[in-house]
N, C-alpha and C. Protein backbone atom coordinates (compact mmCIF):
# COMPACT_ATOMS: atom_id res chain seq x y z
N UNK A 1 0.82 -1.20 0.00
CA UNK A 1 0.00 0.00 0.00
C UNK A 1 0.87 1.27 0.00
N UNK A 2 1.73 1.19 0.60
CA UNK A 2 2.67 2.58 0.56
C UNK A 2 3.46 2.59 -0.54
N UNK A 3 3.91 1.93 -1.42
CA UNK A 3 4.53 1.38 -2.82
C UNK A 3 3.47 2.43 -3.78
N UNK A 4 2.31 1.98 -3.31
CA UNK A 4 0.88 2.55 -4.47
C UNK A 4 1.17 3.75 -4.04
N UNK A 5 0.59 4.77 -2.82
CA UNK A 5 0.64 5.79 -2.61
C UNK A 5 2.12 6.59 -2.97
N UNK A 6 3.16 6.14 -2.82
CA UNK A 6 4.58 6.57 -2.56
C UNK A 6 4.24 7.23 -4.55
N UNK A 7 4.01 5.83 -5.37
CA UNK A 7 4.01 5.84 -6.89
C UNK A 7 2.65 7.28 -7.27
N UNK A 8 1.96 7.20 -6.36
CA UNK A 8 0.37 8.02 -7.05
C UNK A 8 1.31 10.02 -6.25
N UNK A 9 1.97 9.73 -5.13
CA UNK A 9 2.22 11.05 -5.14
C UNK A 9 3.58 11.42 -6.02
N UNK A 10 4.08 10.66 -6.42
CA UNK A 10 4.75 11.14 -7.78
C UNK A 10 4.61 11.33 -8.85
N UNK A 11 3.26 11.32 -9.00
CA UNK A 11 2.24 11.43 -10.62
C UNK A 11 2.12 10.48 -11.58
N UNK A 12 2.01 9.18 -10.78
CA UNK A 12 1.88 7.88 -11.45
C UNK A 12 0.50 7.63 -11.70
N UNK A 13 0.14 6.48 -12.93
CA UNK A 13 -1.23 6.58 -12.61
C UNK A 13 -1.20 4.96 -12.68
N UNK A 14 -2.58 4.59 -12.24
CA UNK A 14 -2.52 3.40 -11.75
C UNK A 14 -3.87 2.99 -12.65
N UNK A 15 -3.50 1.67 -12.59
CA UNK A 15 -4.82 0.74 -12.60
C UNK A 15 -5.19 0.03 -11.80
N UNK A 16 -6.00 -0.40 -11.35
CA UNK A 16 -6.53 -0.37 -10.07
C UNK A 16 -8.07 -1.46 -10.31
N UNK A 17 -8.52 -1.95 -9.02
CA UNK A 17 -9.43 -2.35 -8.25
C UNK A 17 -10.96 -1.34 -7.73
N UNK A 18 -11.57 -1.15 -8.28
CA UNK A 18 -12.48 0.05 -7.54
C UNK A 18 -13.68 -0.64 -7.20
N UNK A 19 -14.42 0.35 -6.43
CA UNK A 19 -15.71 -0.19 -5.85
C UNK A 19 -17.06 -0.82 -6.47
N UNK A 20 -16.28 -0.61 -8.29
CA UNK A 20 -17.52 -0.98 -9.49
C UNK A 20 -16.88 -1.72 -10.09
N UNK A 21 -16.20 -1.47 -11.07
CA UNK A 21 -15.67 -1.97 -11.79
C UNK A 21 -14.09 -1.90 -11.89
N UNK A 22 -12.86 -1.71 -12.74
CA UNK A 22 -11.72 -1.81 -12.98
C UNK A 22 -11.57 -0.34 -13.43
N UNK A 23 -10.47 0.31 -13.06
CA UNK A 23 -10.22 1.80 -12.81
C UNK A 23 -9.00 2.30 -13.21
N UNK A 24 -8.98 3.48 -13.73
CA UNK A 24 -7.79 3.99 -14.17
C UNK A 24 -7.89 4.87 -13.20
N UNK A 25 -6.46 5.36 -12.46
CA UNK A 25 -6.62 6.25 -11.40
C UNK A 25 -5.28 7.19 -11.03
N UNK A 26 -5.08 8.16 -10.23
CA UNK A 26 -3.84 8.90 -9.88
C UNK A 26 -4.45 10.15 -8.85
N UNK A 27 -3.47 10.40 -8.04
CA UNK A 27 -3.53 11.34 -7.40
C UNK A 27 -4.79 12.83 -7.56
N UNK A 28 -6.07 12.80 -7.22
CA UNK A 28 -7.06 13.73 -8.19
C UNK A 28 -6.26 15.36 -7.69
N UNK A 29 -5.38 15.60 -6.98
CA UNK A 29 -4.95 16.82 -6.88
C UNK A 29 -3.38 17.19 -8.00
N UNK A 30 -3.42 16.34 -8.40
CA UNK A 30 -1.77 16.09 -9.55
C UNK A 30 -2.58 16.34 -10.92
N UNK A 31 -2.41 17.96 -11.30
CA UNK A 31 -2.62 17.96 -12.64
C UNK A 31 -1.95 17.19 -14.14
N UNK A 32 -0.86 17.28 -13.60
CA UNK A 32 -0.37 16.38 -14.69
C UNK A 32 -0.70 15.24 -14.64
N UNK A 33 -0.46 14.45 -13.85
CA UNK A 33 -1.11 12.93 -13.84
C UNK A 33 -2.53 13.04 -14.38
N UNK A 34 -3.35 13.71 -14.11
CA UNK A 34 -4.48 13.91 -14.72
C UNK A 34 -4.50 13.85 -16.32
N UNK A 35 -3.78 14.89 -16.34
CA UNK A 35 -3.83 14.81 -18.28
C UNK A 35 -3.07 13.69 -19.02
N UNK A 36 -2.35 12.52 -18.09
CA UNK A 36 -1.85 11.07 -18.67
C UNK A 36 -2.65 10.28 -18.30
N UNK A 37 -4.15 10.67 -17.21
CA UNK A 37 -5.34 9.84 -17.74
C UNK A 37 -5.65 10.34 -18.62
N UNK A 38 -6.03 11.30 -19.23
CA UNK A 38 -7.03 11.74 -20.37
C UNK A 38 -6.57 11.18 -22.03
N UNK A 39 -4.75 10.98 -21.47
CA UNK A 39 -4.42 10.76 -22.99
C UNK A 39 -4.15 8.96 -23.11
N UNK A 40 -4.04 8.40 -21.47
CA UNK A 40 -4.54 7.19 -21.86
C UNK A 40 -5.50 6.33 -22.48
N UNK A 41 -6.60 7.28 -22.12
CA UNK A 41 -8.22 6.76 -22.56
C UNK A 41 -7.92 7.55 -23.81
N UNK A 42 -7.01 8.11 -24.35
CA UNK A 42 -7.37 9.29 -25.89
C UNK A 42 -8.81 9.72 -25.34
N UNK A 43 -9.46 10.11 -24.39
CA UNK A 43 -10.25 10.87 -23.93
C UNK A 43 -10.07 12.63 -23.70
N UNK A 44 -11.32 13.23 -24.97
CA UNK A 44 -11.12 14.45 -24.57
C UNK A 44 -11.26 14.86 -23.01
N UNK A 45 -10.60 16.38 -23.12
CA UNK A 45 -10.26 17.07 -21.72
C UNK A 45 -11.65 17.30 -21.19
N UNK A 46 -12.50 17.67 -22.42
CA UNK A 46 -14.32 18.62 -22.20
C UNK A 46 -15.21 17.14 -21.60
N UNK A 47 -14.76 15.90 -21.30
CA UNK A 47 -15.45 15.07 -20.56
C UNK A 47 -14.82 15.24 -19.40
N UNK A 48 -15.40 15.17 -18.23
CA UNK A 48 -15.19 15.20 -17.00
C UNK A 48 -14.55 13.69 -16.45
N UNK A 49 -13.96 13.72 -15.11
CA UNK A 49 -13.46 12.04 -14.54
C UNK A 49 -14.46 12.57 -13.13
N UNK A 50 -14.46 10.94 -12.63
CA UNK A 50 -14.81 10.77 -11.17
C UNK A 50 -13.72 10.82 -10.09
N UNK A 51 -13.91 11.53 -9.15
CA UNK A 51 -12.88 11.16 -8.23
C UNK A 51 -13.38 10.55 -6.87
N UNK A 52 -12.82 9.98 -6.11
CA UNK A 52 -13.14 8.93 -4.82
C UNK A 52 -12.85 9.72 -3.86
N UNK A 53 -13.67 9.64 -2.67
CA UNK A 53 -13.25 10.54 -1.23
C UNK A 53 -13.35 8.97 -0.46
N UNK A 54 -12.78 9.16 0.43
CA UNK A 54 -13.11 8.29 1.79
C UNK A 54 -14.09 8.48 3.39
N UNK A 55 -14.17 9.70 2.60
CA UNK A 55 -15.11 9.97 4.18
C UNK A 55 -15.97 11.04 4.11
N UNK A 56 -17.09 11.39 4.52
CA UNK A 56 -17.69 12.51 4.48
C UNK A 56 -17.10 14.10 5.09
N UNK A 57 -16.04 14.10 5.90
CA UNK A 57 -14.90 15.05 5.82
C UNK A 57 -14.09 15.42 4.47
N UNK A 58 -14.43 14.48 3.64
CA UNK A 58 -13.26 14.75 2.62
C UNK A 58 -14.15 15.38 1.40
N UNK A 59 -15.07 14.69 1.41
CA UNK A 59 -16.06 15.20 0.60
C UNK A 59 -16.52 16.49 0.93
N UNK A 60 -16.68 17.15 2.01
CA UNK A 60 -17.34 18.49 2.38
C UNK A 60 -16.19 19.19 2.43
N UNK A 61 -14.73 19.15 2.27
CA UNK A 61 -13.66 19.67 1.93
C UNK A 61 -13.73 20.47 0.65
N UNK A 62 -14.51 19.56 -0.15
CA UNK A 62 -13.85 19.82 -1.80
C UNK A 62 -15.35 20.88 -2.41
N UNK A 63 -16.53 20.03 -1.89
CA UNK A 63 -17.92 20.42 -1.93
C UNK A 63 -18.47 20.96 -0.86
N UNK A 64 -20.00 21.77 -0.97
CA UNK A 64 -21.09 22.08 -0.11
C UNK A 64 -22.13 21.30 -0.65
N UNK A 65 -21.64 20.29 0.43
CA UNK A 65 -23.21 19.07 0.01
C UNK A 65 -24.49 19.63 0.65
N UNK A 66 -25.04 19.21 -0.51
CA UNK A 66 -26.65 19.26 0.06
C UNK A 66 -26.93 18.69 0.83
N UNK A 67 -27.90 18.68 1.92
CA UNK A 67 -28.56 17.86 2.82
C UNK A 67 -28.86 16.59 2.10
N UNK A 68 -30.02 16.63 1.10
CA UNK A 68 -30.49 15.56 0.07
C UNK A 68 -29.45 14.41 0.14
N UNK A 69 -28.00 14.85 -0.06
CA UNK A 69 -26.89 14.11 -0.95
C UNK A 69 -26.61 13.01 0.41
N UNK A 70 -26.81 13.76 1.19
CA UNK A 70 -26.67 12.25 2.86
C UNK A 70 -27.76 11.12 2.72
N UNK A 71 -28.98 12.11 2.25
CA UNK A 71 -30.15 11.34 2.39
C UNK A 71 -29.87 9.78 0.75
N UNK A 72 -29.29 10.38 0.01
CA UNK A 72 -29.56 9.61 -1.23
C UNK A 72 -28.24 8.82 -1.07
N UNK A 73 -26.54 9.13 -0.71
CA UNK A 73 -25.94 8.60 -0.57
C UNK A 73 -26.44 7.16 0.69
N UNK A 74 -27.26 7.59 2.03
CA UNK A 74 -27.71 6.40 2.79
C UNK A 74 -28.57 5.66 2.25
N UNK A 75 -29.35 5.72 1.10
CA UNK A 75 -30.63 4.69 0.47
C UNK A 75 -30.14 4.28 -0.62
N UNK A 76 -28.92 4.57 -1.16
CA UNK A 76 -28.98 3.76 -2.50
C UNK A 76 -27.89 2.59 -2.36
N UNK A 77 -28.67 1.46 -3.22
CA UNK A 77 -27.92 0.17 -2.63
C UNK A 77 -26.92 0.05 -3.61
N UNK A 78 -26.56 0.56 -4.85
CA UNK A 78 -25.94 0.49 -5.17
C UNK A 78 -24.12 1.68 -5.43
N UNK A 79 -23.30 1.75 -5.47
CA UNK A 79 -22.57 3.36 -5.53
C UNK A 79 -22.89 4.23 -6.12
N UNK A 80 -23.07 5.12 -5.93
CA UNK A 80 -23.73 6.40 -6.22
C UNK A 80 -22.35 7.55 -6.24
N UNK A 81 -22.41 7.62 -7.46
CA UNK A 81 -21.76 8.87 -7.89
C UNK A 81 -22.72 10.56 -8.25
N UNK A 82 -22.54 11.32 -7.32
CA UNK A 82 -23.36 12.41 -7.06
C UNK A 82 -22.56 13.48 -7.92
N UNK A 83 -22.92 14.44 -8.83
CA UNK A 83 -22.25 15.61 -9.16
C UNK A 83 -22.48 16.74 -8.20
N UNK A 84 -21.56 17.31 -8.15
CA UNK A 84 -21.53 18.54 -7.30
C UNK A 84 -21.39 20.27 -7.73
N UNK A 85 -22.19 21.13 -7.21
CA UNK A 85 -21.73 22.43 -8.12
C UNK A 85 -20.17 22.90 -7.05
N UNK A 86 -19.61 23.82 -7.87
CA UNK A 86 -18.71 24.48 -6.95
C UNK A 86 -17.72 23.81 -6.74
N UNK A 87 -17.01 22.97 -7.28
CA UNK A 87 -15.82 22.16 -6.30
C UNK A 87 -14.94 22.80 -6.03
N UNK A 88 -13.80 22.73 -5.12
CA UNK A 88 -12.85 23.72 -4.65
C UNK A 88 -11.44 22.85 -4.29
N UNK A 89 -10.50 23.26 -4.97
CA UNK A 89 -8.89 22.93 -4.04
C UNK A 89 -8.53 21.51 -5.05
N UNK A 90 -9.19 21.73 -6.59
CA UNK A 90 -8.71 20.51 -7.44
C UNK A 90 -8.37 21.63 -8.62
N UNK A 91 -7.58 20.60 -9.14
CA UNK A 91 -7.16 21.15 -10.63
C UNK A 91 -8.31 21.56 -11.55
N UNK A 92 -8.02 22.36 -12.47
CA UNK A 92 -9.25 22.82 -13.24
C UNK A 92 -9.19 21.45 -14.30
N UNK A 93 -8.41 20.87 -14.50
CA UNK A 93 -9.06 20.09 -15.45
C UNK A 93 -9.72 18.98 -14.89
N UNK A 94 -10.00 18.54 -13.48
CA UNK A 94 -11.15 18.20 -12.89
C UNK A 94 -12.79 18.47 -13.51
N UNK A 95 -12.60 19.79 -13.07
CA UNK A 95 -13.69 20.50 -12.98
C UNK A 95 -14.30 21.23 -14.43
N UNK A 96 -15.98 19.95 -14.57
CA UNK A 96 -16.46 20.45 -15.85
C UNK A 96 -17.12 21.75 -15.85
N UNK A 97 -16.69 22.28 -17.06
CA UNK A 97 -17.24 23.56 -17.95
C UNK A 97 -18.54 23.97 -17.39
N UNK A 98 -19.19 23.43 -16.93
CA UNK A 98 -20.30 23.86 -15.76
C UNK A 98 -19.86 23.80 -14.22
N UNK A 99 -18.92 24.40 -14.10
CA UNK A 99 -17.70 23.87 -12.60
C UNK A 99 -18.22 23.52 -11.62
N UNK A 100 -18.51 21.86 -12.03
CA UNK A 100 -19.38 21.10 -11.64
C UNK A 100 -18.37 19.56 -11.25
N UNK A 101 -18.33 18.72 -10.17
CA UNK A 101 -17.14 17.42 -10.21
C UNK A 101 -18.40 16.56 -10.10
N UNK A 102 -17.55 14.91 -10.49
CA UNK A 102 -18.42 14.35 -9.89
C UNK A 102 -17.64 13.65 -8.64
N UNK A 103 -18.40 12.99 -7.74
CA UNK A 103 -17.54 12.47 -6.58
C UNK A 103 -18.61 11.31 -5.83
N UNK A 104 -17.07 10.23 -5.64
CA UNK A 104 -18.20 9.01 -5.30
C UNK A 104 -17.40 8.71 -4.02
N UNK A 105 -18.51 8.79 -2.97
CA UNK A 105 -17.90 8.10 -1.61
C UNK A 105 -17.74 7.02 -1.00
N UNK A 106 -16.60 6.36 -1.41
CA UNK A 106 -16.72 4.79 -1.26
C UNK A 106 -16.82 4.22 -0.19
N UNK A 107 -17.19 2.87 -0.42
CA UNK A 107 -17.02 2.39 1.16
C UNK A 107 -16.04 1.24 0.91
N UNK A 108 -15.58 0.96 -0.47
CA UNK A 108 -14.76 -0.15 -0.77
C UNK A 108 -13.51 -0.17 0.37
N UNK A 109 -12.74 -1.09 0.94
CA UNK A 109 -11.71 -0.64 1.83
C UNK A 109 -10.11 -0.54 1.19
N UNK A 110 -10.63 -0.98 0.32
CA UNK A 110 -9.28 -0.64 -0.47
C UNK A 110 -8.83 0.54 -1.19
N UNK A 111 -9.71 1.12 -1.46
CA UNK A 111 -9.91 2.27 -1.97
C UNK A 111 -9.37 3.47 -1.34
N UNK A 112 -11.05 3.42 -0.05
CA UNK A 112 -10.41 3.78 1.33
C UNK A 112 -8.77 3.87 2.11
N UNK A 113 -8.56 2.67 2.21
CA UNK A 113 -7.03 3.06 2.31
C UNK A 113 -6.13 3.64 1.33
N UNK A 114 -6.26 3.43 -0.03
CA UNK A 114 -5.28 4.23 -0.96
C UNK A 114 -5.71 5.53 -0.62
N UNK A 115 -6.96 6.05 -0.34
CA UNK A 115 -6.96 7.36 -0.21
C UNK A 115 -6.50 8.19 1.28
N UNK A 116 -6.82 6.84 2.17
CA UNK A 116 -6.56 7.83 3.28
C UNK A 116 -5.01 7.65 3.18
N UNK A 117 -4.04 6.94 2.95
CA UNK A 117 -2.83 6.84 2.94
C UNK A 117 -2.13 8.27 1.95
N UNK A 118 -2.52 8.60 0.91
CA UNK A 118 -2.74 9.48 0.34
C UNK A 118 -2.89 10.55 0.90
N UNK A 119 -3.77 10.74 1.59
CA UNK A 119 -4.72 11.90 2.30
C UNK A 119 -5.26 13.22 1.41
N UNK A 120 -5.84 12.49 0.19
CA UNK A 120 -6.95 12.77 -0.39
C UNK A 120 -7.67 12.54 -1.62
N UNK A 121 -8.26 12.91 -2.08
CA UNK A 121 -9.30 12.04 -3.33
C UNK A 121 -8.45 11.53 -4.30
N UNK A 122 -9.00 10.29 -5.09
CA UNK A 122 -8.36 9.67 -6.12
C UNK A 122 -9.24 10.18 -7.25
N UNK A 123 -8.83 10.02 -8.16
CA UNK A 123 -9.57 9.61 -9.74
C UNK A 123 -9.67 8.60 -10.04
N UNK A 124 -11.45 7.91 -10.59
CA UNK A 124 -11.70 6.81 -10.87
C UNK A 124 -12.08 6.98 -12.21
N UNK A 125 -12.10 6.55 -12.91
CA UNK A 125 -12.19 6.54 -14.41
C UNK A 125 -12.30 4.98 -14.69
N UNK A 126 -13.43 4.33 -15.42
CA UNK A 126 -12.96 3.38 -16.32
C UNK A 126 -11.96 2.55 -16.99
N UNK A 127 -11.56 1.76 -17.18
CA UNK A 127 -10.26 1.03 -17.64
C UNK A 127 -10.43 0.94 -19.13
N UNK A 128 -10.72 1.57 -20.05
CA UNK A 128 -11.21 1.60 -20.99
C UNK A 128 -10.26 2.71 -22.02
N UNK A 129 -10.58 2.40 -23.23
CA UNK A 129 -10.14 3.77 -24.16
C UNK A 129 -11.55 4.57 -24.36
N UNK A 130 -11.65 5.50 -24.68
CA UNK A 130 -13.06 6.25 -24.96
C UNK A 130 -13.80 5.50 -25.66
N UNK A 131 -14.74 5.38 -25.44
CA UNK A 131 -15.94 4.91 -26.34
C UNK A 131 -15.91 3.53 -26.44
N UNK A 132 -14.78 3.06 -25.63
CA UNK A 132 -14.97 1.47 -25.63
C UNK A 132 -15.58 0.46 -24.62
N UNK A 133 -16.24 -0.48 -24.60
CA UNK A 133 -16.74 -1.27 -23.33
C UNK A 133 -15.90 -1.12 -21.81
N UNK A 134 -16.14 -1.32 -21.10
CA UNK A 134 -15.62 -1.11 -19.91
C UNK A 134 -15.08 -2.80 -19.42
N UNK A 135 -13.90 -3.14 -19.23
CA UNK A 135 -13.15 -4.39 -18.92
C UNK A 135 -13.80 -4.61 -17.45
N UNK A 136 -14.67 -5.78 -17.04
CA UNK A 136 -14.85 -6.14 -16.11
C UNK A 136 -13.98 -6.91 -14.94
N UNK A 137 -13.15 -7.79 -16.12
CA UNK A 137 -12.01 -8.48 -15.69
C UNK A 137 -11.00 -8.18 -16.10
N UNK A 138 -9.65 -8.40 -15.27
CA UNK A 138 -8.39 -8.01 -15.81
C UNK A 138 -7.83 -8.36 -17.46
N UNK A 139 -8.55 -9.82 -17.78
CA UNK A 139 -8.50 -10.28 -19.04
C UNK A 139 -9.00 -9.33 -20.21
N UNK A 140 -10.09 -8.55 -19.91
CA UNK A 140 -10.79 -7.49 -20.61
C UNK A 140 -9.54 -6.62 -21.04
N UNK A 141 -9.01 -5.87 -20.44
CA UNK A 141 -8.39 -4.63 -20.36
C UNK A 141 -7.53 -4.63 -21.45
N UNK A 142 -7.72 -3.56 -22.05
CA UNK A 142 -6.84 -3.61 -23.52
C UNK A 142 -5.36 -3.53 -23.56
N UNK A 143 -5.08 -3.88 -24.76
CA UNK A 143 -3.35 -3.67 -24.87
C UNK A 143 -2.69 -2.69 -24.93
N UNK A 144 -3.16 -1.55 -25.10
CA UNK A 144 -3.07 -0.12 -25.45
C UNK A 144 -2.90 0.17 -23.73
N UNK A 145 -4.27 0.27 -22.93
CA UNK A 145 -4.32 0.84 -21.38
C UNK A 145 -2.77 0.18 -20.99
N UNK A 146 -2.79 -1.22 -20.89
CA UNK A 146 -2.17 -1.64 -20.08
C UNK A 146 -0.77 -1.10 -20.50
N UNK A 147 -0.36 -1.00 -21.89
CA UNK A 147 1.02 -0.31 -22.34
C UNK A 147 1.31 1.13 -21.80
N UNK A 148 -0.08 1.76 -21.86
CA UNK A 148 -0.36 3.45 -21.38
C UNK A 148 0.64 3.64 -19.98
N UNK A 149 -0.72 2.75 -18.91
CA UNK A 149 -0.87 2.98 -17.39
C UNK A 149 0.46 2.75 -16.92
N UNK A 150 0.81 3.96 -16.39
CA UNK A 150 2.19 3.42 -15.35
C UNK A 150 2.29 2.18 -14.10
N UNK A 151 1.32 1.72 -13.63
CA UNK A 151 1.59 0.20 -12.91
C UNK A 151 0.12 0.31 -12.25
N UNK A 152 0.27 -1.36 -12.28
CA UNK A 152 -0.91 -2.46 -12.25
C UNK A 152 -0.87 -2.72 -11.11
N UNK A 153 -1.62 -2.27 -10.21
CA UNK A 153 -1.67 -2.43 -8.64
C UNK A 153 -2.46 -4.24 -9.16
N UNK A 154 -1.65 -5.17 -8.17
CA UNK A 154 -1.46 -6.53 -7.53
C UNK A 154 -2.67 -6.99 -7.89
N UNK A 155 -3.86 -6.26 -6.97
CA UNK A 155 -5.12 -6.85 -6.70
C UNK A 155 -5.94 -6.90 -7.65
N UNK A 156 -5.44 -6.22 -8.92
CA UNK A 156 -6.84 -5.90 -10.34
C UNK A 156 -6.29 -7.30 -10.75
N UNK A 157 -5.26 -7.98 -10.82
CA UNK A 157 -5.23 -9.34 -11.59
C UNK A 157 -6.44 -10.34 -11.27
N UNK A 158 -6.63 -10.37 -9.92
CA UNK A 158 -7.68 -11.46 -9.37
C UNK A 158 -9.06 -10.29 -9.05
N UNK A 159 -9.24 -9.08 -9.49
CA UNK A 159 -10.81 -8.44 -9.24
C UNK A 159 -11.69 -9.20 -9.73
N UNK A 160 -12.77 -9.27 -8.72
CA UNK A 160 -14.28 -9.66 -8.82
C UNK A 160 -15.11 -8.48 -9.10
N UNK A 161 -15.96 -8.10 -10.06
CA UNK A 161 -16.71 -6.86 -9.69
C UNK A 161 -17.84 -7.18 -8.65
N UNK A 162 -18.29 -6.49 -7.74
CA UNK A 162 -19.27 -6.70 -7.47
C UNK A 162 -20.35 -5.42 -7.34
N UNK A 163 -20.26 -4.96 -8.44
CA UNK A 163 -21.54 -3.96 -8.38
C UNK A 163 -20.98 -3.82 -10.20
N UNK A 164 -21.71 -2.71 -10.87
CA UNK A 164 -22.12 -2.34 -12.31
C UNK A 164 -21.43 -1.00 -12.13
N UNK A 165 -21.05 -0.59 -12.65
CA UNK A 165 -20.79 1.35 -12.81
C UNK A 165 -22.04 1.75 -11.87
N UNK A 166 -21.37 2.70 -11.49
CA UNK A 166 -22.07 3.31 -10.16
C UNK A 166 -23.43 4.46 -10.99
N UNK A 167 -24.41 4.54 -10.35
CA UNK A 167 -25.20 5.13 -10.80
C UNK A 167 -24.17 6.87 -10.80
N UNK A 168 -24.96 7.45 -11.43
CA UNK A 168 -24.77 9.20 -11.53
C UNK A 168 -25.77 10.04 -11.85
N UNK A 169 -25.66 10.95 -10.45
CA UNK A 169 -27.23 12.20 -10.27
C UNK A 169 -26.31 13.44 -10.51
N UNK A 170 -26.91 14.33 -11.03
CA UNK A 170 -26.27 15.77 -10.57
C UNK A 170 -27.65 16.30 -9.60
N UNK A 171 -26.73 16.52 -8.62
CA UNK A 171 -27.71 17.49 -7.26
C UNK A 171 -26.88 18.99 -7.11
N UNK A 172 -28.07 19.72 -7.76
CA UNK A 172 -27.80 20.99 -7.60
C UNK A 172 -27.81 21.49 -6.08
N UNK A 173 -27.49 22.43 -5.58
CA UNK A 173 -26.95 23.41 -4.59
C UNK A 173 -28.85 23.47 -4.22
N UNK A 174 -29.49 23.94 -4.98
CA UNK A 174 -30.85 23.94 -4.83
C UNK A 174 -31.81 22.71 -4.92
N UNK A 175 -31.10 21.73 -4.64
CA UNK A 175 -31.98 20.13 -4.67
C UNK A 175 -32.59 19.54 -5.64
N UNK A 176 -31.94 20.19 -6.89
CA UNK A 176 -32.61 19.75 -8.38
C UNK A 176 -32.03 18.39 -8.42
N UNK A 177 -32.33 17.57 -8.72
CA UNK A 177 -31.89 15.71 -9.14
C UNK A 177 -32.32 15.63 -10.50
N UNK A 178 -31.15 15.27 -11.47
CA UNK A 178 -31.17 14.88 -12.46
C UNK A 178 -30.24 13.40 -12.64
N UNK A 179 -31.16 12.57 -12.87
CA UNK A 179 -30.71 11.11 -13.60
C UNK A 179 -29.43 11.46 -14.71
N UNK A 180 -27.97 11.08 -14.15
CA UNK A 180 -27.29 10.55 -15.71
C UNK A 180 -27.16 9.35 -15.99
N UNK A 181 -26.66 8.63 -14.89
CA UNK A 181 -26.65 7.04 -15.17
C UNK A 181 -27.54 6.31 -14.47
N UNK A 182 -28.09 5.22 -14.83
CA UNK A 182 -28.97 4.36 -13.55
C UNK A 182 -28.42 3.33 -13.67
């Protein structure tokens, strides 16, 4: 675990294990590492990434959550990735053109520890090139990512998913809920 973190605060990016599916990931406060996800996936900059908090401290760091966002983060059985207006103390290329993040609060523990070891949000992204299926299993994952990604954290060889891509709401500041993913 300190190998991973030691590699993610030097602007490494990782592939990874996440709370959905298989993840491309790096330090979410390291702009550069950021833009060697974007050119891993050949993903334009004008799409937004997810990033991971570990705790509801970390999350009200970056955001002003709505009340709602406790209420919907405790009832939904599956991960819930919430958009947020306003984010604060991340790189702009985080933050979409409506300066808007999205942010998913995991409860995975692995996760959890890369971040709290870290001591603060990751980027979760897909294991994917743009527009391509999303690798469930390590076998999935293309030849391209895996040539891209600077190192293959241990545990994605043997990942199980056990959930689907996490749903995604945008909750406005004013309690508007809009469906992106279900």
């Amino acid at each position: 675990m300190n190998e991973i973190v030691e590699k993610l605060k030097q602007g490494e990016t990782m592939l990874y294990p996440t709370d959905t599916i298989l993840g491309l990931g790096c330090d979410a406060k390291n702009a550069d590492a950021i833009e060697k996800i974007y050119k891993i996936k050949d993903r334009p900059s004008s799409k937004s990434l997810i990033i991971l908090v570990d705790s509801p401290k970390m999350l009200q760091d970056i955001v002003e959550v709505p009340e709602l966002a406790w209420d919907l983060i405790d009832l939904n059985e599956k991960p819930l990735t919430i958009i947020y207006d306003n984010p604060k103390g991340l790189p702009a290329s985080l933050i979409a053109e409506d300066n808007t993040i999205a942010i998913r609060l995991t409860d995975d523990l692995f996760c959890k520890k890369i971040i709290g070891k870290l001591n603060g949000p990751i980027v979760s992204t897909s294991a994917n090139l743009s527009g391509q299926p999303s690798p469930k299993v390590f076998s999935e994952v293309s030849k391209e990512i895996l040539e891209r990604v600077d190192f293959v954290v241990q545990e994605t060889k043997t990942f199980v998913p056990q959930s689907t891509a996490s749903t995604i709401i945008k909750l406005s500041l004013d309690n508007e809920v809009k469906v992106i993913r279900e």
